[in-house]
PDB file of N, CA and C in Angstrom:
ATOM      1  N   UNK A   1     141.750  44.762 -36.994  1.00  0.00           N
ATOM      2  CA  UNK A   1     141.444  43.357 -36.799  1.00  0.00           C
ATOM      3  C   UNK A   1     141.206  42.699 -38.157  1.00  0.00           C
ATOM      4  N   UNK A   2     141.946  41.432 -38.288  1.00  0.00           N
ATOM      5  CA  UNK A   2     141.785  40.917 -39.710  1.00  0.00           C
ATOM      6  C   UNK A   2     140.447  39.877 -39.580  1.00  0.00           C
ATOM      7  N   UNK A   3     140.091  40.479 -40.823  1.00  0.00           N
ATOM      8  CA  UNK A   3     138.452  39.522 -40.316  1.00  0.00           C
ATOM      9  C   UNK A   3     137.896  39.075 -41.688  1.00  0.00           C
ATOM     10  N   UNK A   4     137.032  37.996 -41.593  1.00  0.00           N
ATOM     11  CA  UNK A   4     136.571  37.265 -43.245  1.00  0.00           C
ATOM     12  C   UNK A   4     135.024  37.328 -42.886  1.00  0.00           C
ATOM     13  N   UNK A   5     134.077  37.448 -43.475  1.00  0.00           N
ATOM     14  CA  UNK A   5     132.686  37.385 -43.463  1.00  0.00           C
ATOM     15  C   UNK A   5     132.129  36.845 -44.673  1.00  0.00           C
ATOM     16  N   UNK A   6     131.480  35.782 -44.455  1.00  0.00           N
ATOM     17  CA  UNK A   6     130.876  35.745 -45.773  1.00  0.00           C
ATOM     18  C   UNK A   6     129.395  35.863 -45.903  1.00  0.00           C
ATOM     19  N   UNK A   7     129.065  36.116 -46.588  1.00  0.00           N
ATOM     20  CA  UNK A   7     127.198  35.582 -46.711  1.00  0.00           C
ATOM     21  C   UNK A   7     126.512  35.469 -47.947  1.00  0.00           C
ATOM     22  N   UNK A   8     125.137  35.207 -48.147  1.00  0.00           N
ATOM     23  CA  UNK A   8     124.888  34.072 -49.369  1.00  0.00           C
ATOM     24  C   UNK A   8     124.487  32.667 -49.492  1.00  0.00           C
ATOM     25  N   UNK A   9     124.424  32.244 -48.417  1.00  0.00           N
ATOM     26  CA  UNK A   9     124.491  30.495 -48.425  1.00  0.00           C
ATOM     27  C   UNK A   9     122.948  30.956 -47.921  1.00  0.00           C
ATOM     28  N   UNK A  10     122.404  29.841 -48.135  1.00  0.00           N
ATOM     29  CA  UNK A  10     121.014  29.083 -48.027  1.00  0.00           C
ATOM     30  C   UNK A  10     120.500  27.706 -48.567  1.00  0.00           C
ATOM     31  N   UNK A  11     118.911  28.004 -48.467  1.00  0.00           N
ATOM     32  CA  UNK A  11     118.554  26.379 -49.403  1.00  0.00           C
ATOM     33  C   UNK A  11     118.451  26.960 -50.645  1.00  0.00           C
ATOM     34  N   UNK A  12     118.132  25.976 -51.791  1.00  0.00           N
ATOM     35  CA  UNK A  12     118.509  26.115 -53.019  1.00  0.00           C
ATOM     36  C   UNK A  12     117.946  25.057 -53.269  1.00  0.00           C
ATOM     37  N   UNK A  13     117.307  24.545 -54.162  1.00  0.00           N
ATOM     38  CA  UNK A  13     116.853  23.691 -55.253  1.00  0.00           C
ATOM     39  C   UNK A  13     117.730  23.017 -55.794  1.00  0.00           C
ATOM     40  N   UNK A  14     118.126  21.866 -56.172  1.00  0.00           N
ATOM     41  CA  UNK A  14     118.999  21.147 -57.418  1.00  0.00           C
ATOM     42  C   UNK A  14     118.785  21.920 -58.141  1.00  0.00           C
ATOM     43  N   UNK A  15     120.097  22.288 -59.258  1.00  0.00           N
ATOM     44  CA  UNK A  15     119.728  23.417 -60.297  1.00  0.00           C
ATOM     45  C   UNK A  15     119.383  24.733 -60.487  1.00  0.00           C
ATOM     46  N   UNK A  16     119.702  25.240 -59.078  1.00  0.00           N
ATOM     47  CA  UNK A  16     119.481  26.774 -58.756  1.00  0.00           C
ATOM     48  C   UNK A  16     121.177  26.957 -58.910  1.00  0.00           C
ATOM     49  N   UNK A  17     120.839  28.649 -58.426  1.00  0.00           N
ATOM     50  CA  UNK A  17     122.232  29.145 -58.409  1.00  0.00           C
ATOM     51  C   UNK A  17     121.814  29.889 -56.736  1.00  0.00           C
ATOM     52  N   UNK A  18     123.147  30.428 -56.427  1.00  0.00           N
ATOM     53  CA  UNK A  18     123.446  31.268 -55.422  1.00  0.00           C
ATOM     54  C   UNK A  18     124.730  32.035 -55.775  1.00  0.00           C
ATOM     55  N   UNK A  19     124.887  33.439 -54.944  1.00  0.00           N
ATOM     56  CA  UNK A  19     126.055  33.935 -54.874  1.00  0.00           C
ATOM     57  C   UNK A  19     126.873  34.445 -53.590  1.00  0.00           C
ATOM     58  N   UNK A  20     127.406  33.526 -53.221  1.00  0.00           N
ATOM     59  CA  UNK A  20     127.988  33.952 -51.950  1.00  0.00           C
ATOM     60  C   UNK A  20     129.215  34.987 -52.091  1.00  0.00           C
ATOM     61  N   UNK A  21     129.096  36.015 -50.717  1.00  0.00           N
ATOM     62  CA  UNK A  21     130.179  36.914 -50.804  1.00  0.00           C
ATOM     63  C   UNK A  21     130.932  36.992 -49.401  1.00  0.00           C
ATOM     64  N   UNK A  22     131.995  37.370 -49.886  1.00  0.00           N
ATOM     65  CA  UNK A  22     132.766  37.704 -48.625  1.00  0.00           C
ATOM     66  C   UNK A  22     133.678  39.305 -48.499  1.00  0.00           C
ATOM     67  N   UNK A  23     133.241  39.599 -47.245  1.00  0.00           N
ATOM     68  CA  UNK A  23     133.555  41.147 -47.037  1.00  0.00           C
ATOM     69  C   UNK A  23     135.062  40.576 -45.893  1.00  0.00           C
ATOM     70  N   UNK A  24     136.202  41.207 -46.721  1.00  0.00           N
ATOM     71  CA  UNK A  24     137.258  41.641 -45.812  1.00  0.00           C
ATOM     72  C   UNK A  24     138.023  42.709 -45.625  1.00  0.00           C
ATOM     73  N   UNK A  25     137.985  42.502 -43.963  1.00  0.00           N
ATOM     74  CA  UNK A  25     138.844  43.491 -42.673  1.00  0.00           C
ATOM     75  C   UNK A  25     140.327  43.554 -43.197  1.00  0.00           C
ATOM     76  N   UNK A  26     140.679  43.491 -44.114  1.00  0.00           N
ATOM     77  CA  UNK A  26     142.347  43.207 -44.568  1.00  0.00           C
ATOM     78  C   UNK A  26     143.091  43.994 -44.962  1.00  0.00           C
ATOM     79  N   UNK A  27     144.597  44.278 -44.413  1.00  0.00           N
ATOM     80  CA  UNK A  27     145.112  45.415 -44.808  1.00  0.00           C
ATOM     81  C   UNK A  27     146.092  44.622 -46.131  1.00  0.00           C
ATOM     82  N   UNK A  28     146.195  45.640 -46.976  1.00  0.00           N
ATOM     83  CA  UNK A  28     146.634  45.268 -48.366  1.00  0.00           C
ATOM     84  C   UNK A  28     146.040  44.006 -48.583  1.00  0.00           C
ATOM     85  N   UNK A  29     144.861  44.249 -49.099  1.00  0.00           N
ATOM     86  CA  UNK A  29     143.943  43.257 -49.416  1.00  0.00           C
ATOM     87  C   UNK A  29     144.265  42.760 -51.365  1.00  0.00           C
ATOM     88  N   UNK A  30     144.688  43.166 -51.718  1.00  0.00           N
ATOM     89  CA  UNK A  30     144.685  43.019 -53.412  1.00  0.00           C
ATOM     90  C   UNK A  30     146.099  42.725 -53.178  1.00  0.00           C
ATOM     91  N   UNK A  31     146.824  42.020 -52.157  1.00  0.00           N
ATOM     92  CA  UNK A  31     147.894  40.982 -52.338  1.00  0.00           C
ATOM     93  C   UNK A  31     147.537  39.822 -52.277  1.00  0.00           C
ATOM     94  N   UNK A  32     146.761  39.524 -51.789  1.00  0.00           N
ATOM     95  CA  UNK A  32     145.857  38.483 -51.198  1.00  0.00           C
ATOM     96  C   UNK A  32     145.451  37.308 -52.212  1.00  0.00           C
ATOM     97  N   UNK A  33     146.061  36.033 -52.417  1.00  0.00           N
ATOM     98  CA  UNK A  33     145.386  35.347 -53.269  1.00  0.00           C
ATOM     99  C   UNK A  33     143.908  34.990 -52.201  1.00  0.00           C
ATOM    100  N   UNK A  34     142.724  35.128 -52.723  1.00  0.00           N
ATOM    101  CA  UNK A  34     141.534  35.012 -52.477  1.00  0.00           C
ATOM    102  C   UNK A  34     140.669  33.391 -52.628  1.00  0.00           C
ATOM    103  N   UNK A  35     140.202  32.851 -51.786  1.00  0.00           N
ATOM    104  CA  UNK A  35     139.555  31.555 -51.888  1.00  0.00           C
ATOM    105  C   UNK A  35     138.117  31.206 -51.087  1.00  0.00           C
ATOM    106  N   UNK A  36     137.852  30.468 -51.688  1.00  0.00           N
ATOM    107  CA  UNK A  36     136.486  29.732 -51.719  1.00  0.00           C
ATOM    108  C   UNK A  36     136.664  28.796 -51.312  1.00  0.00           C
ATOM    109  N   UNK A  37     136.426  27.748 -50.022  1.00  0.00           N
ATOM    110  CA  UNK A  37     136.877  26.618 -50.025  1.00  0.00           C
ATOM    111  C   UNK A  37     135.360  25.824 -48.435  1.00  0.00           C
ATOM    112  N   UNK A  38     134.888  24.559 -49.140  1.00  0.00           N
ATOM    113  CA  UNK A  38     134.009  24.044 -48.403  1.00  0.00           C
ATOM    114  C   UNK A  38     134.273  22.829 -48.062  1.00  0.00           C
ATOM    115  N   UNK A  39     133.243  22.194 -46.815  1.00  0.00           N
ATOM    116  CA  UNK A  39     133.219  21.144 -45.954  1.00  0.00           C
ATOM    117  C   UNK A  39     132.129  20.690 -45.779  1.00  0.00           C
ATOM    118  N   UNK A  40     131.969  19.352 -46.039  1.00  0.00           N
ATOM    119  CA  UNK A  40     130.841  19.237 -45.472  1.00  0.00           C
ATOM    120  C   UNK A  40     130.969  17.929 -44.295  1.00  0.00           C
ATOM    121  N   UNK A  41     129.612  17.095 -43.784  1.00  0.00           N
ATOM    122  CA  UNK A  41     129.953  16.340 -42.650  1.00  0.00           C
ATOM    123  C   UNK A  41     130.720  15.003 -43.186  1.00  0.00           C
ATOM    124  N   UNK A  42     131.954  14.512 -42.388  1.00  0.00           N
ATOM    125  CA  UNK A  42     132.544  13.756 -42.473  1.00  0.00           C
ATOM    126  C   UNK A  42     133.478  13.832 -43.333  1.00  0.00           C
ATOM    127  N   UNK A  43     133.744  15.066 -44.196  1.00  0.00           N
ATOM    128  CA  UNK A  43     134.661  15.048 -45.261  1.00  0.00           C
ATOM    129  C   UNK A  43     135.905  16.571 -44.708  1.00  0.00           C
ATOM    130  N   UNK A  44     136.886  16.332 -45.728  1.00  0.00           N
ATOM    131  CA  UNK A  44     137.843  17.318 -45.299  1.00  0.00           C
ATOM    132  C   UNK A  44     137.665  18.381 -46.042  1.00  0.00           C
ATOM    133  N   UNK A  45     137.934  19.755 -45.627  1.00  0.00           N
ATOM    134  CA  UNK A  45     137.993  21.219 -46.084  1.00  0.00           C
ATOM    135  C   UNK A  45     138.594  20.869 -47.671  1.00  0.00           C
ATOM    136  N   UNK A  46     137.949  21.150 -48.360  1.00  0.00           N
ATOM    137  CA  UNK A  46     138.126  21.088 -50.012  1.00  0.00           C
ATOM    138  C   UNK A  46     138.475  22.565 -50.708  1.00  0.00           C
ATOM    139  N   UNK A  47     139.130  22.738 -51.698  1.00  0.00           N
ATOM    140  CA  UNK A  47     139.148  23.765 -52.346  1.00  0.00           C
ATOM    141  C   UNK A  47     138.142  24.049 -53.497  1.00  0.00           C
ATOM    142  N   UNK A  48     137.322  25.201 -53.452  1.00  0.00           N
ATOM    143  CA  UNK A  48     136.414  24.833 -54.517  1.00  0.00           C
ATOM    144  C   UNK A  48     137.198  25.966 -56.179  1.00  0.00           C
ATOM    145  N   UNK A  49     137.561  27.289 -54.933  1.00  0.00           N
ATOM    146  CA  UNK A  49     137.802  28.048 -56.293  1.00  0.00           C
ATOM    147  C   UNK A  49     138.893  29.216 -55.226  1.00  0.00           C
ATOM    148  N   UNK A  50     139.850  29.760 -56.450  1.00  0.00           N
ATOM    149  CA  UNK A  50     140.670  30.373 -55.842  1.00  0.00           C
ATOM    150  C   UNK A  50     140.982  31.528 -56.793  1.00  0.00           C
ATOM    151  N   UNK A  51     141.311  32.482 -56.174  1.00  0.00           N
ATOM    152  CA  UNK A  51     141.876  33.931 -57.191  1.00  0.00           C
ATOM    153  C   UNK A  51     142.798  34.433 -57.038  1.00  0.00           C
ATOM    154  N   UNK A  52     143.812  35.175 -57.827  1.00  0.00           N
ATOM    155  CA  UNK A  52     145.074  35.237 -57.120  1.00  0.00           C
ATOM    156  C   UNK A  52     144.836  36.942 -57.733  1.00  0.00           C
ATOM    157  N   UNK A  53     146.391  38.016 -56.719  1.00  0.00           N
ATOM    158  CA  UNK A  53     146.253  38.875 -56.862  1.00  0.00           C
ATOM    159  C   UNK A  53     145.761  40.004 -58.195  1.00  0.00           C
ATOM    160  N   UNK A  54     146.437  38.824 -59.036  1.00  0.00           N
ATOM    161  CA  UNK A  54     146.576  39.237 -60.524  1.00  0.00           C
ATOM    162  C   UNK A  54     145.300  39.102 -61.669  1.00  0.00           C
ATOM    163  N   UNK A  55     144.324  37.964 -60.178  1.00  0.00           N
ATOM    164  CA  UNK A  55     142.894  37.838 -60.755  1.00  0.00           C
ATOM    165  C   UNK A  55     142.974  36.657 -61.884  1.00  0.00           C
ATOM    166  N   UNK A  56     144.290  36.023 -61.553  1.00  0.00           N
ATOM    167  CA  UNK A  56     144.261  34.223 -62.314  1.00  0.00           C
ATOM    168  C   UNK A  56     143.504  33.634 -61.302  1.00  0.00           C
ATOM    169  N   UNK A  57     142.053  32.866 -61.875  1.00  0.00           N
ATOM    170  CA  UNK A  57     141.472  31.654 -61.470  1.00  0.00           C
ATOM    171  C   UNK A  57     141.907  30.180 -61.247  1.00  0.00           C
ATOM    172  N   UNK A  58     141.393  29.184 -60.546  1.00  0.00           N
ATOM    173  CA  UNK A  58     141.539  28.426 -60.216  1.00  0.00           C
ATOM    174  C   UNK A  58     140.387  27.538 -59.896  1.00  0.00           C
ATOM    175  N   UNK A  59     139.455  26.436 -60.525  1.00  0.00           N
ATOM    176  CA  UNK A  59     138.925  25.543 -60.003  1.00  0.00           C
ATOM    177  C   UNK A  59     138.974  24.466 -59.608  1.00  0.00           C
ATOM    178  N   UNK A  60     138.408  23.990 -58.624  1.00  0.00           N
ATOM    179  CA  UNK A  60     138.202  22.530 -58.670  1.00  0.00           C
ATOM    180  C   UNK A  60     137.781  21.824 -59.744  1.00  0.00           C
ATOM    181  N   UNK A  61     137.636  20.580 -60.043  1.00  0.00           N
ATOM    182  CA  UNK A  61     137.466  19.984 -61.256  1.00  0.00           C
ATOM    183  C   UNK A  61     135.646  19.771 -61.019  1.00  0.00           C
ATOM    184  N   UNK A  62     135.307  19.454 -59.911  1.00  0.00           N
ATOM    185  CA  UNK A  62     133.960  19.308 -59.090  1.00  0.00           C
ATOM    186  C   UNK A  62     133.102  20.583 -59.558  1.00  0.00           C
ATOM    187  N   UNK A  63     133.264  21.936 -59.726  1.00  0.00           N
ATOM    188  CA  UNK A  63     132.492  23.227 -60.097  1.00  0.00           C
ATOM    189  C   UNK A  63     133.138  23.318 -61.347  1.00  0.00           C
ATOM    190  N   UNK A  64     133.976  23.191 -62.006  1.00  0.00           N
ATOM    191  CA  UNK A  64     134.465  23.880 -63.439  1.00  0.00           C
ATOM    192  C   UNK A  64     133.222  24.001 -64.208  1.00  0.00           C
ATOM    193  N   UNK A  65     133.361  25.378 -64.447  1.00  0.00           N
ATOM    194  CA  UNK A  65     132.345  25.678 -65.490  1.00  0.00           C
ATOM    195  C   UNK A  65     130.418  26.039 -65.016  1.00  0.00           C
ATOM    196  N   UNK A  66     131.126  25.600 -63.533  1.00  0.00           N
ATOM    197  CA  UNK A  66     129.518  26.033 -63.121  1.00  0.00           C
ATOM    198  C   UNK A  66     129.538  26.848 -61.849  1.00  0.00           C
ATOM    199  N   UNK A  67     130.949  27.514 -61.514  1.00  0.00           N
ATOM    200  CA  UNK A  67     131.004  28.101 -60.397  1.00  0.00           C
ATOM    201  C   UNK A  67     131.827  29.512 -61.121  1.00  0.00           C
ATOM    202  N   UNK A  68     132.360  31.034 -60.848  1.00  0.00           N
ATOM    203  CA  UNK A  68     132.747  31.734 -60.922  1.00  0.00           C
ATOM    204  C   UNK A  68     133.495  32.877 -60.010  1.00  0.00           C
ATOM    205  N   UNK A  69     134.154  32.616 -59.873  1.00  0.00           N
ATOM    206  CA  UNK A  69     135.348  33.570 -58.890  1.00  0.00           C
ATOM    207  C   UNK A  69     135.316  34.746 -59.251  1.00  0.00           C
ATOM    208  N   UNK A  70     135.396  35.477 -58.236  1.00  0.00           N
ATOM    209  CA  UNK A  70     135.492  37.615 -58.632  1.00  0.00           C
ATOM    210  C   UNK A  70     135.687  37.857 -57.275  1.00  0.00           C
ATOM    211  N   UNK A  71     136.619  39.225 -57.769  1.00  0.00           N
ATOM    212  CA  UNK A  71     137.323  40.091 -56.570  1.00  0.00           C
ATOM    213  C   UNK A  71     137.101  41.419 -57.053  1.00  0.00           C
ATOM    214  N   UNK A  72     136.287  42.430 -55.584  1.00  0.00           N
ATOM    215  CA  UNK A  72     137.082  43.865 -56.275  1.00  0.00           C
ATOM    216  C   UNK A  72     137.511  44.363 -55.014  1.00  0.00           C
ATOM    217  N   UNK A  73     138.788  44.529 -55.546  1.00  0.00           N
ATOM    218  CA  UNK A  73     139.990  45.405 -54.854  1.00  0.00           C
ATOM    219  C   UNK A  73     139.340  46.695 -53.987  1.00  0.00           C
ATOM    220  N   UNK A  74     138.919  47.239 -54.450  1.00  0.00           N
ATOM    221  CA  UNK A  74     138.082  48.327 -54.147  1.00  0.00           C
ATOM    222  C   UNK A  74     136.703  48.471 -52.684  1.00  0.00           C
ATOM    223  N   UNK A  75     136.328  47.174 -52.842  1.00  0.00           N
ATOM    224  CA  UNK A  75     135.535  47.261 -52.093  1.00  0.00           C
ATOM    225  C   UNK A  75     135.892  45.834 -51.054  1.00  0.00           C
ATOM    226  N   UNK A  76     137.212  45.186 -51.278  1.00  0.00           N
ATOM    227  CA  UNK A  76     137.577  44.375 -50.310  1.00  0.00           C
ATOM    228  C   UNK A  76     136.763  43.050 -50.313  1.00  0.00           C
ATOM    229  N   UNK A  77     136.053  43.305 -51.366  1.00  0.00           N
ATOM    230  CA  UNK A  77     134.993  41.686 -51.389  1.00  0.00           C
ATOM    231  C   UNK A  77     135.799  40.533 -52.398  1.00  0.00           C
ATOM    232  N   UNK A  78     135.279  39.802 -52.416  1.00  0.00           N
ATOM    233  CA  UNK A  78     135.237  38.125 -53.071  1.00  0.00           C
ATOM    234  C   UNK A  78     134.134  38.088 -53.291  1.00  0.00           C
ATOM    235  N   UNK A  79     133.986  37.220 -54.339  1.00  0.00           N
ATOM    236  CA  UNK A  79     132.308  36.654 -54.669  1.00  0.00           C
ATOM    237  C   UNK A  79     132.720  35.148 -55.486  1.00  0.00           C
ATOM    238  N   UNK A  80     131.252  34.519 -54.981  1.00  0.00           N
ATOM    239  CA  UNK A  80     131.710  32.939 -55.743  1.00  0.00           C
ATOM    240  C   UNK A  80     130.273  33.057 -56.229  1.00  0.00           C
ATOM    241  N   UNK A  81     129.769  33.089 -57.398  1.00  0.00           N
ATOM    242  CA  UNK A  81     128.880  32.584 -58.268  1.00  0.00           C
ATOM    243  C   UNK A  81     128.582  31.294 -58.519  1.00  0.00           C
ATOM    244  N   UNK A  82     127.561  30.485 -58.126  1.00  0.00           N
ATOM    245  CA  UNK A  82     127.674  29.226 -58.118  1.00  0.00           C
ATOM    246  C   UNK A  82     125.767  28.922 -58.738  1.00  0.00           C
ATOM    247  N   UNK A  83     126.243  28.262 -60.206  1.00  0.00           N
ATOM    248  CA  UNK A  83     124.879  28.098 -60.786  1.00  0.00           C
ATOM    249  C   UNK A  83     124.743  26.609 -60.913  1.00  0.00           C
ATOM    250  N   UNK A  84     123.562  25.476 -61.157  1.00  0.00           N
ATOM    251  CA  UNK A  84     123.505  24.745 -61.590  1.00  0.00           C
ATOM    252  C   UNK A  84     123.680  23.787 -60.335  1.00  0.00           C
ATOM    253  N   UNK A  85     123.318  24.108 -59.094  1.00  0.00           N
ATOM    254  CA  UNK A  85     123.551  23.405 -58.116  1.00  0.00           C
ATOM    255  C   UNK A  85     123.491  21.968 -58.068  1.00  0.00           C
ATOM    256  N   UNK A  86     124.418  21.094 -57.317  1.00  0.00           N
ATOM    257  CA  UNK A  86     123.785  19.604 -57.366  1.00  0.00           C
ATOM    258  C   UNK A  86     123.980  19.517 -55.597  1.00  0.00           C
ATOM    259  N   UNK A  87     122.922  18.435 -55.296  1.00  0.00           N
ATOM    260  CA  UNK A  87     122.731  18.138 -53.597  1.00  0.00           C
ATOM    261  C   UNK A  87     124.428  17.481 -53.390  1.00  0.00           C
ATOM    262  N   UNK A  88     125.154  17.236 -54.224  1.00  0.00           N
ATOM    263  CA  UNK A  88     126.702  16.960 -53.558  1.00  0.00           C
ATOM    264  C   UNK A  88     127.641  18.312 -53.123  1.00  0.00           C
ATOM    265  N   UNK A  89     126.707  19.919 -53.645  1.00  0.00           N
ATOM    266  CA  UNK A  89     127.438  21.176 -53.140  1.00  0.00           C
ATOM    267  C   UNK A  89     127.194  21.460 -52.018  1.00  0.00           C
ATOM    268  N   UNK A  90     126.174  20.850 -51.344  1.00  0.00           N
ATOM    269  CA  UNK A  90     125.642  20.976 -50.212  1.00  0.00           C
ATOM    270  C   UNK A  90     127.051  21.329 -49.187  1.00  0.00           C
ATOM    271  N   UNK A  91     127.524  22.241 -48.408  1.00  0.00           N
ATOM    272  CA  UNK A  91     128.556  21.875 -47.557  1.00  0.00           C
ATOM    273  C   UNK A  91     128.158  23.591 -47.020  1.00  0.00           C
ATOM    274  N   UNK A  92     129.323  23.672 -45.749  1.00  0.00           N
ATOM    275  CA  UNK A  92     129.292  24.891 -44.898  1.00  0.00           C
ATOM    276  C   UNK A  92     130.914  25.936 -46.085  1.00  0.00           C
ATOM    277  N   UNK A  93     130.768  26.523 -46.653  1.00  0.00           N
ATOM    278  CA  UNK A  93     131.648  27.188 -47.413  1.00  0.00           C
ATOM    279  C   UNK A  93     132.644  28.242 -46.842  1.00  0.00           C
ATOM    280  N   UNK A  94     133.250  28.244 -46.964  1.00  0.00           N
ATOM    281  CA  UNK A  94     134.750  29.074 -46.144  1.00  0.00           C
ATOM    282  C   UNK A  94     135.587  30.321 -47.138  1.00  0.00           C
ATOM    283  N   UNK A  95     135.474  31.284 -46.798  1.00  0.00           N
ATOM    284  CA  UNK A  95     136.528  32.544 -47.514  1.00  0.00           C
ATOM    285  C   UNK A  95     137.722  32.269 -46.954  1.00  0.00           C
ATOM    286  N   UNK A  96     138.594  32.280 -47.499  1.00  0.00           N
ATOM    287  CA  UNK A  96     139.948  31.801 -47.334  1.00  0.00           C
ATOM    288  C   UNK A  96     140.706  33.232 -48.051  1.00  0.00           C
ATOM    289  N   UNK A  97     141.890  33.963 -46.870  1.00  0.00           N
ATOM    290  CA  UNK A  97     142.847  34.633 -47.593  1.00  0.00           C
ATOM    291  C   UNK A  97     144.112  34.533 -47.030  1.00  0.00           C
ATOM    292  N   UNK A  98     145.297  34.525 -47.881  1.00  0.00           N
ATOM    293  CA  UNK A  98     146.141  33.667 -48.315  1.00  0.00           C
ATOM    294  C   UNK A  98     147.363  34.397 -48.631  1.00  0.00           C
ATOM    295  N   UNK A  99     148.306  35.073 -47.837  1.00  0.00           N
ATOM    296  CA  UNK A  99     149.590  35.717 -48.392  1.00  0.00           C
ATOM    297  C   UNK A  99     150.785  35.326 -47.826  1.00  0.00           C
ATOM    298  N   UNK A 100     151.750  35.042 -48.417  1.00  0.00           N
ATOM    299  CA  UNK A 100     153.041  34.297 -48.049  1.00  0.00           C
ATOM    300  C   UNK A 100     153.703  34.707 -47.377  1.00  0.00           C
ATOM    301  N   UNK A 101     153.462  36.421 -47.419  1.00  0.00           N
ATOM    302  CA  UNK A 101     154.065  37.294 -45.950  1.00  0.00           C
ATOM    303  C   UNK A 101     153.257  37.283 -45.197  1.00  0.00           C
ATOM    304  N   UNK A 102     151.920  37.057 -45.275  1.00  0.00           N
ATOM    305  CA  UNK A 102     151.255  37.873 -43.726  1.00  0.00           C
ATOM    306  C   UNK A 102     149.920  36.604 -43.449  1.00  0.00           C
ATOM    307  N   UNK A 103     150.241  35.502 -43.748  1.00  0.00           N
ATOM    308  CA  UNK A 103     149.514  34.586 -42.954  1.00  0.00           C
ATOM    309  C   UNK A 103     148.308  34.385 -44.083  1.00  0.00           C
ATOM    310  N   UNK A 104     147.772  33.264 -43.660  1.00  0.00           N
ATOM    311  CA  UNK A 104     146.472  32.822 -43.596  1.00  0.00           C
ATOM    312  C   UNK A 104     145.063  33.079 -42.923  1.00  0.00           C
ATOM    313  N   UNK A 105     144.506  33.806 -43.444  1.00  0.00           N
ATOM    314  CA  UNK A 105     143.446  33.998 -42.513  1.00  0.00           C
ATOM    315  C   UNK A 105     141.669  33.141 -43.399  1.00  0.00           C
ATOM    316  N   UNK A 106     140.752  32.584 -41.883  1.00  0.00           N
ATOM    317  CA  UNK A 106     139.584  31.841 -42.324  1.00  0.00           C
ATOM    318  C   UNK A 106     137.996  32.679 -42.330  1.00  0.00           C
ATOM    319  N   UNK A 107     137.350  32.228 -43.059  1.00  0.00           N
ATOM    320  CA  UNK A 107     135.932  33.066 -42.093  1.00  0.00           C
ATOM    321  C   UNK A 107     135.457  32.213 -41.687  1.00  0.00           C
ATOM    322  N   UNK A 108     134.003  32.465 -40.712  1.00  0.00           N
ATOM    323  CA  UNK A 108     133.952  31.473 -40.065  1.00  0.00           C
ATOM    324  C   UNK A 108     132.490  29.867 -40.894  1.00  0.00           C
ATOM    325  N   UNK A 109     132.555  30.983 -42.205  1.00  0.00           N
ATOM    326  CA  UNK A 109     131.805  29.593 -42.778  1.00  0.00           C
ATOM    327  C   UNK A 109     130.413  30.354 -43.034  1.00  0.00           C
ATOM    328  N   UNK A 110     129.315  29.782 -44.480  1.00  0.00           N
ATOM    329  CA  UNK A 110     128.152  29.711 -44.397  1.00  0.00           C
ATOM    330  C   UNK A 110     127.943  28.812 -45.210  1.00  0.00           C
ATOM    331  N   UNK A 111     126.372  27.987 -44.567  1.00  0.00           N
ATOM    332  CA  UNK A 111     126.089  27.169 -45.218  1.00  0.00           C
ATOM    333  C   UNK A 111     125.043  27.383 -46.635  1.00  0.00           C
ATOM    334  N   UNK A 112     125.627  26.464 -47.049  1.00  0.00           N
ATOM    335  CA  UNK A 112     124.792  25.685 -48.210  1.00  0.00           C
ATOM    336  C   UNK A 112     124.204  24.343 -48.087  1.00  0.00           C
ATOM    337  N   UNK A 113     122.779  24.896 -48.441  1.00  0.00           N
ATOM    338  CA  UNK A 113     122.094  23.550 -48.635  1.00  0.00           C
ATOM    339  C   UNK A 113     121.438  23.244 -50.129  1.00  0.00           C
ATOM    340  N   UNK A 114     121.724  22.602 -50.689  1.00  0.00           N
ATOM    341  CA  UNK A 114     121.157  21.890 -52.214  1.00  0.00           C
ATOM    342  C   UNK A 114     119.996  20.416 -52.126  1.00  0.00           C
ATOM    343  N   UNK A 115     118.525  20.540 -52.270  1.00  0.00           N
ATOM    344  CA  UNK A 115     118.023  20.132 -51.834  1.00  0.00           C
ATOM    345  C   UNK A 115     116.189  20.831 -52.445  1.00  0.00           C
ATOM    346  N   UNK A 116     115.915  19.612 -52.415  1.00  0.00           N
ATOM    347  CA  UNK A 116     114.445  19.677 -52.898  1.00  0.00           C
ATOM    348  C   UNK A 116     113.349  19.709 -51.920  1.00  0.00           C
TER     349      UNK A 116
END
């Protein structure tokens, strides 16, 4: 069963960090370009950060420099490092994996709250 999990999200302070992770069910998982991608209310599914098999990054212009992408092959995880929080990161965050042969698959989300 192909499956995305993430966890990590909570409250947080303006100016904290968190590190959310995601554990995947995936067969040939290190084909997989790997993603980070959040929502919050009233707005559309955004991309925040993305990794590709080869472990080339990708940010949004919104986290550059204050968020960090990592994969290990090995243990089937993702991780998004996210320091320096502002109450606009606030959103429900999504693991996203991504292969041109074998589909798209979502998790089902954890939240973040940024907030004093």
């Amino acid at each position: 069963q192909v499956q995305l999990v993430e966890s990590g999200g909570g409250l947080v302070q303006p100016g904290g960090s968190l590190r959310l992770s995601c554990a995947a069910s995936i067969i040939f998982f290190d084909t997989y370009t790997m993603g980070w991608y959040r929502q919050s209310p009233g707005k559309q599914r955004e991309l925040v950060a993305t990794i590709t098999h080869k472990r080339f990054t990708n940010y949004a212009d919104s986290v550059q420099g204050r968020c960090t992408i990592s994969r290990d092959n090995v243990q089937n995880t993702v991780n998004l490092q996210m320091n320096s929080l502002k109450p606009e990161d606030a959103a429900v965050y999504y693991c996203n994996a991504d292969s041109t042969r074998r589909g798209v698959v979502w998790g089902q989300g954890t939240q973040v709250t940024v907030s004093s």
